[in-house]
PDB file of N, CA and C in Angstrom:
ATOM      1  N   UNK A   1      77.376 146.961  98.197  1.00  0.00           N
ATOM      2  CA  UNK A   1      77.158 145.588  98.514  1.00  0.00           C
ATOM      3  C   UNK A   1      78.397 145.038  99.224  1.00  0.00           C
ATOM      4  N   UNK A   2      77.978 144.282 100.401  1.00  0.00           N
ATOM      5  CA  UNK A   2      79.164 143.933 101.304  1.00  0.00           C
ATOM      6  C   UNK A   2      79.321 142.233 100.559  1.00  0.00           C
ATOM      7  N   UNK A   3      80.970 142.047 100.632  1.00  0.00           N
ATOM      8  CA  UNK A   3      81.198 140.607 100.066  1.00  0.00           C
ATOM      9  C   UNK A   3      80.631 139.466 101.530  1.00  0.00           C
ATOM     10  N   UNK A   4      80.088 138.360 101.727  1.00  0.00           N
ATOM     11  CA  UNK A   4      79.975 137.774 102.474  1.00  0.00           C
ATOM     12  C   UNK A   4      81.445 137.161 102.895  1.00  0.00           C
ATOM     13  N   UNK A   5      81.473 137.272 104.048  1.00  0.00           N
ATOM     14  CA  UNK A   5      83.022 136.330 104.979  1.00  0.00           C
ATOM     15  C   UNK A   5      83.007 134.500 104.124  1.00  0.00           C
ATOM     16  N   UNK A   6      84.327 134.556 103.499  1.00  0.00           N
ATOM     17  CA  UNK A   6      84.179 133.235 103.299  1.00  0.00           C
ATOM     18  C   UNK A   6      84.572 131.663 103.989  1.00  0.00           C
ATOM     19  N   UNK A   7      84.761 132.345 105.839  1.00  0.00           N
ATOM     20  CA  UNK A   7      84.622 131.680 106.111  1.00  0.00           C
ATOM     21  C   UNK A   7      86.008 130.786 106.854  1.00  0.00           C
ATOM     22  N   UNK A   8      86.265 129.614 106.944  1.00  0.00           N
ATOM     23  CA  UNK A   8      87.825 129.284 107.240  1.00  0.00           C
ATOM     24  C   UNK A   8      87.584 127.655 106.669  1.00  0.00           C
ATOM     25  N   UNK A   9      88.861 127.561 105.889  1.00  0.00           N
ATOM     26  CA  UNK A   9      88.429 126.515 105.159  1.00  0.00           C
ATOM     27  C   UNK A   9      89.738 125.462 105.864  1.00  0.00           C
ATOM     28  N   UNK A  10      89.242 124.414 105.847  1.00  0.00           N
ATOM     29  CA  UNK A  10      90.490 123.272 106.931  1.00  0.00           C
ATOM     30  C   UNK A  10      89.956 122.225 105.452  1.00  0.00           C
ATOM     31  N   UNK A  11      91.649 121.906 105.047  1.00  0.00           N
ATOM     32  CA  UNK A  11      92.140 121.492 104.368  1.00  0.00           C
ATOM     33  C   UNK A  11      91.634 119.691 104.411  1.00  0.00           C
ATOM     34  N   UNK A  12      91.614 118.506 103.835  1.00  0.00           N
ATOM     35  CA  UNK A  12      91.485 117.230 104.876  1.00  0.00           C
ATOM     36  C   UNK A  12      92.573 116.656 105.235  1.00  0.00           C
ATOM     37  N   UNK A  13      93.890 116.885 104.952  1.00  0.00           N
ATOM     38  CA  UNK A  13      95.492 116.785 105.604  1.00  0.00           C
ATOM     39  C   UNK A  13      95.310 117.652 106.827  1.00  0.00           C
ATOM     40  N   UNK A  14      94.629 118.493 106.816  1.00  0.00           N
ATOM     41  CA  UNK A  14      94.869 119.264 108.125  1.00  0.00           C
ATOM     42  C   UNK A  14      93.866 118.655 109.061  1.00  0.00           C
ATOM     43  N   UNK A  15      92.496 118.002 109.033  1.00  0.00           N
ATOM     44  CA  UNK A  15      91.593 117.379 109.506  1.00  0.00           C
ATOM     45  C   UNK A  15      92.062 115.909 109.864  1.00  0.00           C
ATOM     46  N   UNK A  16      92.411 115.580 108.941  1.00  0.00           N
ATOM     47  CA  UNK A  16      93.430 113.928 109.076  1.00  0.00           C
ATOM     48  C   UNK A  16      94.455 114.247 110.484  1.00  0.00           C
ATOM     49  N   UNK A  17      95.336 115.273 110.143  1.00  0.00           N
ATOM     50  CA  UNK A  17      96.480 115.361 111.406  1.00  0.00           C
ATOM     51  C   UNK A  17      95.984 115.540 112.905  1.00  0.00           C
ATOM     52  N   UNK A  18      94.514 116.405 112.850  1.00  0.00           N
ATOM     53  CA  UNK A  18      93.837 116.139 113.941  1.00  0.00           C
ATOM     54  C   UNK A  18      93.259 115.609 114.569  1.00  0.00           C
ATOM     55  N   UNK A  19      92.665 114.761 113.904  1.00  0.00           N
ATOM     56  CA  UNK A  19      92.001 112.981 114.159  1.00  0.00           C
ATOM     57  C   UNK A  19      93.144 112.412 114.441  1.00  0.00           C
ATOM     58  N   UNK A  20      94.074 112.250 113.930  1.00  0.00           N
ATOM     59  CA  UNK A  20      95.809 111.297 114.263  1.00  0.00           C
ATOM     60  C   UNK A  20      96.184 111.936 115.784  1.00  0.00           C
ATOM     61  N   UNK A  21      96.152 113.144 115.898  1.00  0.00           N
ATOM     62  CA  UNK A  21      96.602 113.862 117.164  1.00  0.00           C
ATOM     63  C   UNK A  21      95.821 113.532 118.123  1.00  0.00           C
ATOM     64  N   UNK A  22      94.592 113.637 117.954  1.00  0.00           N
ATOM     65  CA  UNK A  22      93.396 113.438 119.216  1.00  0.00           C
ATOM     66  C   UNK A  22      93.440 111.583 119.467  1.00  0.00           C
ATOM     67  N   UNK A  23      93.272 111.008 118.361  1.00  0.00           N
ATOM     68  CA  UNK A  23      93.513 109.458 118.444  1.00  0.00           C
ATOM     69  C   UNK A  23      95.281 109.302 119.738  1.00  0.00           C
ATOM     70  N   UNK A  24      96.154 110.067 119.087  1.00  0.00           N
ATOM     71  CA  UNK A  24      96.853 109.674 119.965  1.00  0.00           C
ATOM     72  C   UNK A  24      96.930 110.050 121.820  1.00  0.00           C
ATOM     73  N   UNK A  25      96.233 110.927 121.782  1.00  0.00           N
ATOM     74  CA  UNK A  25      96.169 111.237 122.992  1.00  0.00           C
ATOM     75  C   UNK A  25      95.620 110.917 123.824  1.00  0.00           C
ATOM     76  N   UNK A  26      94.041 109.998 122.854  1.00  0.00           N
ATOM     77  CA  UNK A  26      92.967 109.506 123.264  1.00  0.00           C
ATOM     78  C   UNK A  26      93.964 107.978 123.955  1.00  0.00           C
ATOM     79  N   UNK A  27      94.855 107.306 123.364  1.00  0.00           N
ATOM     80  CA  UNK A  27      95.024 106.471 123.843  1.00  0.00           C
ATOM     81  C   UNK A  27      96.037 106.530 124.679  1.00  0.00           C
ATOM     82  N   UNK A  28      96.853 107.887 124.711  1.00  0.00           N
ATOM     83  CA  UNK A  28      97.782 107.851 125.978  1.00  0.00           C
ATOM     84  C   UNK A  28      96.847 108.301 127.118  1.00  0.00           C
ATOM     85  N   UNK A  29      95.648 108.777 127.052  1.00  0.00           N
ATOM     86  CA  UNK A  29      95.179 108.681 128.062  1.00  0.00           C
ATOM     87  C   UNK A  29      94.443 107.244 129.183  1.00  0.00           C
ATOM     88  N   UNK A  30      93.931 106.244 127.695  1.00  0.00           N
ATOM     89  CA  UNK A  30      93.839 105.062 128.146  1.00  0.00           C
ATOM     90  C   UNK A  30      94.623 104.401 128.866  1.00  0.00           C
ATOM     91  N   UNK A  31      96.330 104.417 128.191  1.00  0.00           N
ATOM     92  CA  UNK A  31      97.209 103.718 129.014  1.00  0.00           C
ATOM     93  C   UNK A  31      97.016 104.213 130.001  1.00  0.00           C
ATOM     94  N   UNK A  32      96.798 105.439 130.926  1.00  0.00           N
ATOM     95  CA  UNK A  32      97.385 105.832 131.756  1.00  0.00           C
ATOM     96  C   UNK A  32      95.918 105.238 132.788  1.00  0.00           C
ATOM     97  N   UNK A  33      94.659 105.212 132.236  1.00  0.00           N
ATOM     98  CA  UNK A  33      93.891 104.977 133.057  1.00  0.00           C
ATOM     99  C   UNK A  33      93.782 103.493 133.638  1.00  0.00           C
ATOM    100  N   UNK A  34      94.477 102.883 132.496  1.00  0.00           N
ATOM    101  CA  UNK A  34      94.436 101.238 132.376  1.00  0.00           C
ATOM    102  C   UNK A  34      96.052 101.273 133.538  1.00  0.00           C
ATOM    103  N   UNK A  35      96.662 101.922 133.715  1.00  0.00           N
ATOM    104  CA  UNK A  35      98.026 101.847 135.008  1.00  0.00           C
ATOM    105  C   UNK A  35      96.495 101.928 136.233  1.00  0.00           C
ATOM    106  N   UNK A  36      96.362 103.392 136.096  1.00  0.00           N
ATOM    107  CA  UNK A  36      95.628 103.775 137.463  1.00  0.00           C
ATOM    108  C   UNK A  36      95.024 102.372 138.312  1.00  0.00           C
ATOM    109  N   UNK A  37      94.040 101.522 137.428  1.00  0.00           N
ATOM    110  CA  UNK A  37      93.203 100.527 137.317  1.00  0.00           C
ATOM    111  C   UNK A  37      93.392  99.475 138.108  1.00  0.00           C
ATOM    112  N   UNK A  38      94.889  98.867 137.392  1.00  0.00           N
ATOM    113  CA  UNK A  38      96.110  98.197 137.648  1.00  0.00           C
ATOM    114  C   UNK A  38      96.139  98.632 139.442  1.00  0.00           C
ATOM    115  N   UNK A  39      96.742  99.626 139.664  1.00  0.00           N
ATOM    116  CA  UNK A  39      97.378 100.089 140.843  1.00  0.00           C
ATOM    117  C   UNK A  39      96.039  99.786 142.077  1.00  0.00           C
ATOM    118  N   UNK A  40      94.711 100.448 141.632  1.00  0.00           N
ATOM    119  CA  UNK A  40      93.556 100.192 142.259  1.00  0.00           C
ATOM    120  C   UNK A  40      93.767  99.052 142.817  1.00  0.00           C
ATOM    121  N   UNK A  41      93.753  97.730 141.931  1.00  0.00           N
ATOM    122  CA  UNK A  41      93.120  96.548 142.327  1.00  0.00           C
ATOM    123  C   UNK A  41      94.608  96.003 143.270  1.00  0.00           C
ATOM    124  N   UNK A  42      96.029  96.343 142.801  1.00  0.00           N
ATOM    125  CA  UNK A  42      96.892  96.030 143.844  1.00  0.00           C
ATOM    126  C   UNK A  42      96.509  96.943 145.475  1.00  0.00           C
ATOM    127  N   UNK A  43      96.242  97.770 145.315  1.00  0.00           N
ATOM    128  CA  UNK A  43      95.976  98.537 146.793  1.00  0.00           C
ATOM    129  C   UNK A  43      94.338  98.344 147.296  1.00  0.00           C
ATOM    130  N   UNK A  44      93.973  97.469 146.791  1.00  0.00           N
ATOM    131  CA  UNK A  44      92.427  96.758 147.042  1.00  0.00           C
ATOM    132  C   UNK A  44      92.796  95.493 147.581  1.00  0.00           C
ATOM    133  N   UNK A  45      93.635  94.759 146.944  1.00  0.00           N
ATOM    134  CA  UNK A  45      94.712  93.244 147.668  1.00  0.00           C
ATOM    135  C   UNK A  45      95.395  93.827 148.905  1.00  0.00           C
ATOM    136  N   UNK A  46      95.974  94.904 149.021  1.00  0.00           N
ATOM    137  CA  UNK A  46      96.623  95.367 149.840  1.00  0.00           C
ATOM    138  C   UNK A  46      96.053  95.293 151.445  1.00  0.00           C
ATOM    139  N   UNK A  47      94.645  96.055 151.050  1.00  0.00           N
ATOM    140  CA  UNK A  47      94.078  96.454 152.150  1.00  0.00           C
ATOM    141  C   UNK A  47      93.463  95.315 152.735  1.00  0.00           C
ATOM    142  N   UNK A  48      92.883  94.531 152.170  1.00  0.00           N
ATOM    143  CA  UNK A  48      92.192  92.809 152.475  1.00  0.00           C
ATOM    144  C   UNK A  48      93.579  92.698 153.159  1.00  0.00           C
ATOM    145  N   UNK A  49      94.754  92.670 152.577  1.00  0.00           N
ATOM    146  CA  UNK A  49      95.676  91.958 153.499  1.00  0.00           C
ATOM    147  C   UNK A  49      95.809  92.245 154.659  1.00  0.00           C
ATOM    148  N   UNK A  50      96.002  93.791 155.001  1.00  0.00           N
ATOM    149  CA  UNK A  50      96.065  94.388 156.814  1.00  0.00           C
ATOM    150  C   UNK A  50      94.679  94.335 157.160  1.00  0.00           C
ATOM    151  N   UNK A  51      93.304  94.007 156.678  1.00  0.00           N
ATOM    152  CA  UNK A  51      92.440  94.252 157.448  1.00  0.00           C
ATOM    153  C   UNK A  51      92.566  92.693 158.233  1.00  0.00           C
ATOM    154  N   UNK A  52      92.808  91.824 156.932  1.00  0.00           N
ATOM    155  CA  UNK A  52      92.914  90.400 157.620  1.00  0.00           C
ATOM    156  C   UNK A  52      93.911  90.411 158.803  1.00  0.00           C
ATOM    157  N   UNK A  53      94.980  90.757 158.365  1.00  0.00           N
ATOM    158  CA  UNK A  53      96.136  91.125 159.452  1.00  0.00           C
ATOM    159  C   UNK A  53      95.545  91.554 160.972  1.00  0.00           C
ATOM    160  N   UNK A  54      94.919  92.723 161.052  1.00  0.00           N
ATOM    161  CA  UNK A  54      94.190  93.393 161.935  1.00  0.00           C
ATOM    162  C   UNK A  54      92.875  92.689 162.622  1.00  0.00           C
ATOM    163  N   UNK A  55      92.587  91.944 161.766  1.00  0.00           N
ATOM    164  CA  UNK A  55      91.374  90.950 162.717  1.00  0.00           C
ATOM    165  C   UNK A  55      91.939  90.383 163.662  1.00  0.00           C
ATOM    166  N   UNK A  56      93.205  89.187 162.643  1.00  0.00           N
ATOM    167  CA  UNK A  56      93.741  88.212 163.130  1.00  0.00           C
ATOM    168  C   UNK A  56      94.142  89.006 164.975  1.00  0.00           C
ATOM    169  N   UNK A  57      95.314  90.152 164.581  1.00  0.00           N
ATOM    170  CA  UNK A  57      95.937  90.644 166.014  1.00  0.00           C
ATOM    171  C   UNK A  57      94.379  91.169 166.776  1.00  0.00           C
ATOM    172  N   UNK A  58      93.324  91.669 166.483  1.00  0.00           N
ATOM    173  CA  UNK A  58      92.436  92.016 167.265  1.00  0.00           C
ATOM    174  C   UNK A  58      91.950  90.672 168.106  1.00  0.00           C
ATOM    175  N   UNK A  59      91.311  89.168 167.664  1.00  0.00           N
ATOM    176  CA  UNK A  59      91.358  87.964 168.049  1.00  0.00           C
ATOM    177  C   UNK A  59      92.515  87.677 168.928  1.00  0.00           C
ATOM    178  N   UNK A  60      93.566  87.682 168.981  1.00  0.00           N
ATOM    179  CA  UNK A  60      94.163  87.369 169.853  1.00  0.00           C
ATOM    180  C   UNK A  60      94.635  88.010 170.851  1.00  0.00           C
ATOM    181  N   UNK A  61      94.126  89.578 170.627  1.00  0.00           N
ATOM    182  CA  UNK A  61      94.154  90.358 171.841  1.00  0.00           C
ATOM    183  C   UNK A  61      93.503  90.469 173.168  1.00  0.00           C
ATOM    184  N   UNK A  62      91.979  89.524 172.912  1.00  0.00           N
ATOM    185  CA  UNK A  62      91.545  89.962 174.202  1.00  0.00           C
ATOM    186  C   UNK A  62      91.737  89.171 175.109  1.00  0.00           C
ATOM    187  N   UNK A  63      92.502  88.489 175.270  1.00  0.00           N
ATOM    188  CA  UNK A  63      93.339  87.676 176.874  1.00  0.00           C
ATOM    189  C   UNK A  63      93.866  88.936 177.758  1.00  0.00           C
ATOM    190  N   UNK A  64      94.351  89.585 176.774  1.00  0.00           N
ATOM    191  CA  UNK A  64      94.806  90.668 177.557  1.00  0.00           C
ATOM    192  C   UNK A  64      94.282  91.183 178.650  1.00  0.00           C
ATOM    193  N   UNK A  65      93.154  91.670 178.196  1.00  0.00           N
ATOM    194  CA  UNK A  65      92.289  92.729 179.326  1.00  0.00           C
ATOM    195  C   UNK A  65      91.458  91.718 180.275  1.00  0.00           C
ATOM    196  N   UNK A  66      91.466  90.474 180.031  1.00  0.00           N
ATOM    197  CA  UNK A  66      90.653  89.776 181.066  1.00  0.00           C
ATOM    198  C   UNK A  66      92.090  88.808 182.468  1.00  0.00           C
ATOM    199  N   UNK A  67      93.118  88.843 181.456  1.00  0.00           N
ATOM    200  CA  UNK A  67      94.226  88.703 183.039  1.00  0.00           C
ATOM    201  C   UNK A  67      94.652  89.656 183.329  1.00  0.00           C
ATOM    202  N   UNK A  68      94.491  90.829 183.073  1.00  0.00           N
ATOM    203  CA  UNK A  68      94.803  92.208 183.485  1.00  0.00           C
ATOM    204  C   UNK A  68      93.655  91.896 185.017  1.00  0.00           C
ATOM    205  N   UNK A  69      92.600  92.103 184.467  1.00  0.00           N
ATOM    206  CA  UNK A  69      91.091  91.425 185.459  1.00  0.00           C
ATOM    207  C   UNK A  69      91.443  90.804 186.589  1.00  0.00           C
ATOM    208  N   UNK A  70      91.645  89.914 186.131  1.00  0.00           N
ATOM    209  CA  UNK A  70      91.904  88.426 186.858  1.00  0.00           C
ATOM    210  C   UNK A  70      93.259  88.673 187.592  1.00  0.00           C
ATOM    211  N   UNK A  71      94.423  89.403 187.206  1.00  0.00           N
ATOM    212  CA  UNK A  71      95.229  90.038 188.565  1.00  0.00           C
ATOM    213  C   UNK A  71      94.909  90.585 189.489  1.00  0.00           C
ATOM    214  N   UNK A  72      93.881  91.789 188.769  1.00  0.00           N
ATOM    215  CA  UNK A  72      93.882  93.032 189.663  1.00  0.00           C
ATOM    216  C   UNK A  72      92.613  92.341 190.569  1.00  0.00           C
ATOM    217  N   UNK A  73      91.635  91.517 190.390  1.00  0.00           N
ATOM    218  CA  UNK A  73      91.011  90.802 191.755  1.00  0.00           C
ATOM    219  C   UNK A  73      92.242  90.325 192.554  1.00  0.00           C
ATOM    220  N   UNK A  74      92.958  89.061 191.489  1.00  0.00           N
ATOM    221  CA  UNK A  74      93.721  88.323 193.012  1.00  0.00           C
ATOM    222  C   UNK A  74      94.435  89.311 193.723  1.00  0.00           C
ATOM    223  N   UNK A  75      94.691  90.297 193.207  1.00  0.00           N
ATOM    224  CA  UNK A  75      95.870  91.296 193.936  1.00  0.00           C
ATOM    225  C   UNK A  75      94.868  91.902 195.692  1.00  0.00           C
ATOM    226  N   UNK A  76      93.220  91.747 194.609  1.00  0.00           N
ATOM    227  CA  UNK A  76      92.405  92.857 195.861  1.00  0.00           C
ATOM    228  C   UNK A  76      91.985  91.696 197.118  1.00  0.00           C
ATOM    229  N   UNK A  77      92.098  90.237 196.638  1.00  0.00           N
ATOM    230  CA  UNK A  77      91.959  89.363 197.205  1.00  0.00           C
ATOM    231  C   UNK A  77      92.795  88.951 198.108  1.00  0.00           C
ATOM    232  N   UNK A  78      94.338  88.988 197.442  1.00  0.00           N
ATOM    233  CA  UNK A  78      94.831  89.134 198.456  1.00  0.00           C
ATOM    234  C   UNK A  78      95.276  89.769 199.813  1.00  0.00           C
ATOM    235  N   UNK A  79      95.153  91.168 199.015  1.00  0.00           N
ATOM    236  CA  UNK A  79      95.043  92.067 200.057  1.00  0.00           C
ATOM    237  C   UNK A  79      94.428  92.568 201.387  1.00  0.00           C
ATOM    238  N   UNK A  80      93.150  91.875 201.132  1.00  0.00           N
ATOM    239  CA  UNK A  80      92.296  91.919 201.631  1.00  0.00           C
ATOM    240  C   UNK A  80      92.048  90.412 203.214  1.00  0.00           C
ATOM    241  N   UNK A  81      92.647  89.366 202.384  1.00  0.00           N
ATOM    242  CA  UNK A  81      93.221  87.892 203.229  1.00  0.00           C
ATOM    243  C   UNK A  81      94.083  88.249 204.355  1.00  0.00           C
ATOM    244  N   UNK A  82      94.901  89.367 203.623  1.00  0.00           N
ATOM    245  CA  UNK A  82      95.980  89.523 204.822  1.00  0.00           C
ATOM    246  C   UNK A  82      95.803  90.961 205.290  1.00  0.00           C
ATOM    247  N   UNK A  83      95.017  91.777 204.989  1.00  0.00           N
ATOM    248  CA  UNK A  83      94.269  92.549 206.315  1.00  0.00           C
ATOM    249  C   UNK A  83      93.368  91.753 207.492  1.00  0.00           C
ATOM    250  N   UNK A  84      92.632  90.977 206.659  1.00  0.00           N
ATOM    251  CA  UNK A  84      91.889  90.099 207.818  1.00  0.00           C
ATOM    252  C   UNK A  84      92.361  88.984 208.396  1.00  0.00           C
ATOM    253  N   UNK A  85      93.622  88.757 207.943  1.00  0.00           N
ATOM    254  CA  UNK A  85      94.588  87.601 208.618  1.00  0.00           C
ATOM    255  C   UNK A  85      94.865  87.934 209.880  1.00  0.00           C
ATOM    256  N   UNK A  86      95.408  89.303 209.995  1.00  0.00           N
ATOM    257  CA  UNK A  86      95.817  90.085 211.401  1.00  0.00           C
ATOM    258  C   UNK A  86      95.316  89.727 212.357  1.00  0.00           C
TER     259      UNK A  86
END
C-alpha cells in the first residue's frame, strides 16, 4: 500500500506575508499608473497648445503666397510694358 502525498501545507503567516507582499506591489503599481495618467493629461495640454500655436502661424501665413503672386504678375507686367514701349 502506497502512503498518499500529503501535499504542501502554507502556514496562514506565510499566506498573510503574501497578501501584504502582493497588496504592496499592487499599489506601487497604482502609483506608478496614477504618474503615467498625470503625465498623459500634461502632454494632452501640451499638444492643444502647438496645435493652437500651428493654426494661429498657418492663418497668418497665407499673404505670403498671394504677394509672392501679385509680384511675379507686376514683374511680367512690367516686363512686358517695356518690351512694347520700344
Amino acid at each position: 500500500m502506497t502512503v498518499p502525498d500529503p501535499g504542501v501545507y502554507i502556514s496562514p503567516a506565510q499566506m498573510y506575508q503574501e497578501v501584504r507582499g502582493l497588496a504592496e506591489a499592487v499599489a506601487r503599481i497604482e502609483s506608478k499608473l496614477d504618474g503615467i495618467l498625470d503625465d498623459g493629461k500634461e502632454a494632452r495640454g501640451l499638444i492643444a497648445d502647438h496645435e493652437a500655436r500651428i493654426r494661429t502661424l498657418e492663418k497668418s501665413r497665407w499673404p505670403l503666397p498671394t504677394l509672392g503672386v501679385l509680384a511675379g504678375v507686376a514683374g511680367a507686367v512690367t516686363g512686358a510694358l517695356s518690351l512694347l514701349g520700344r
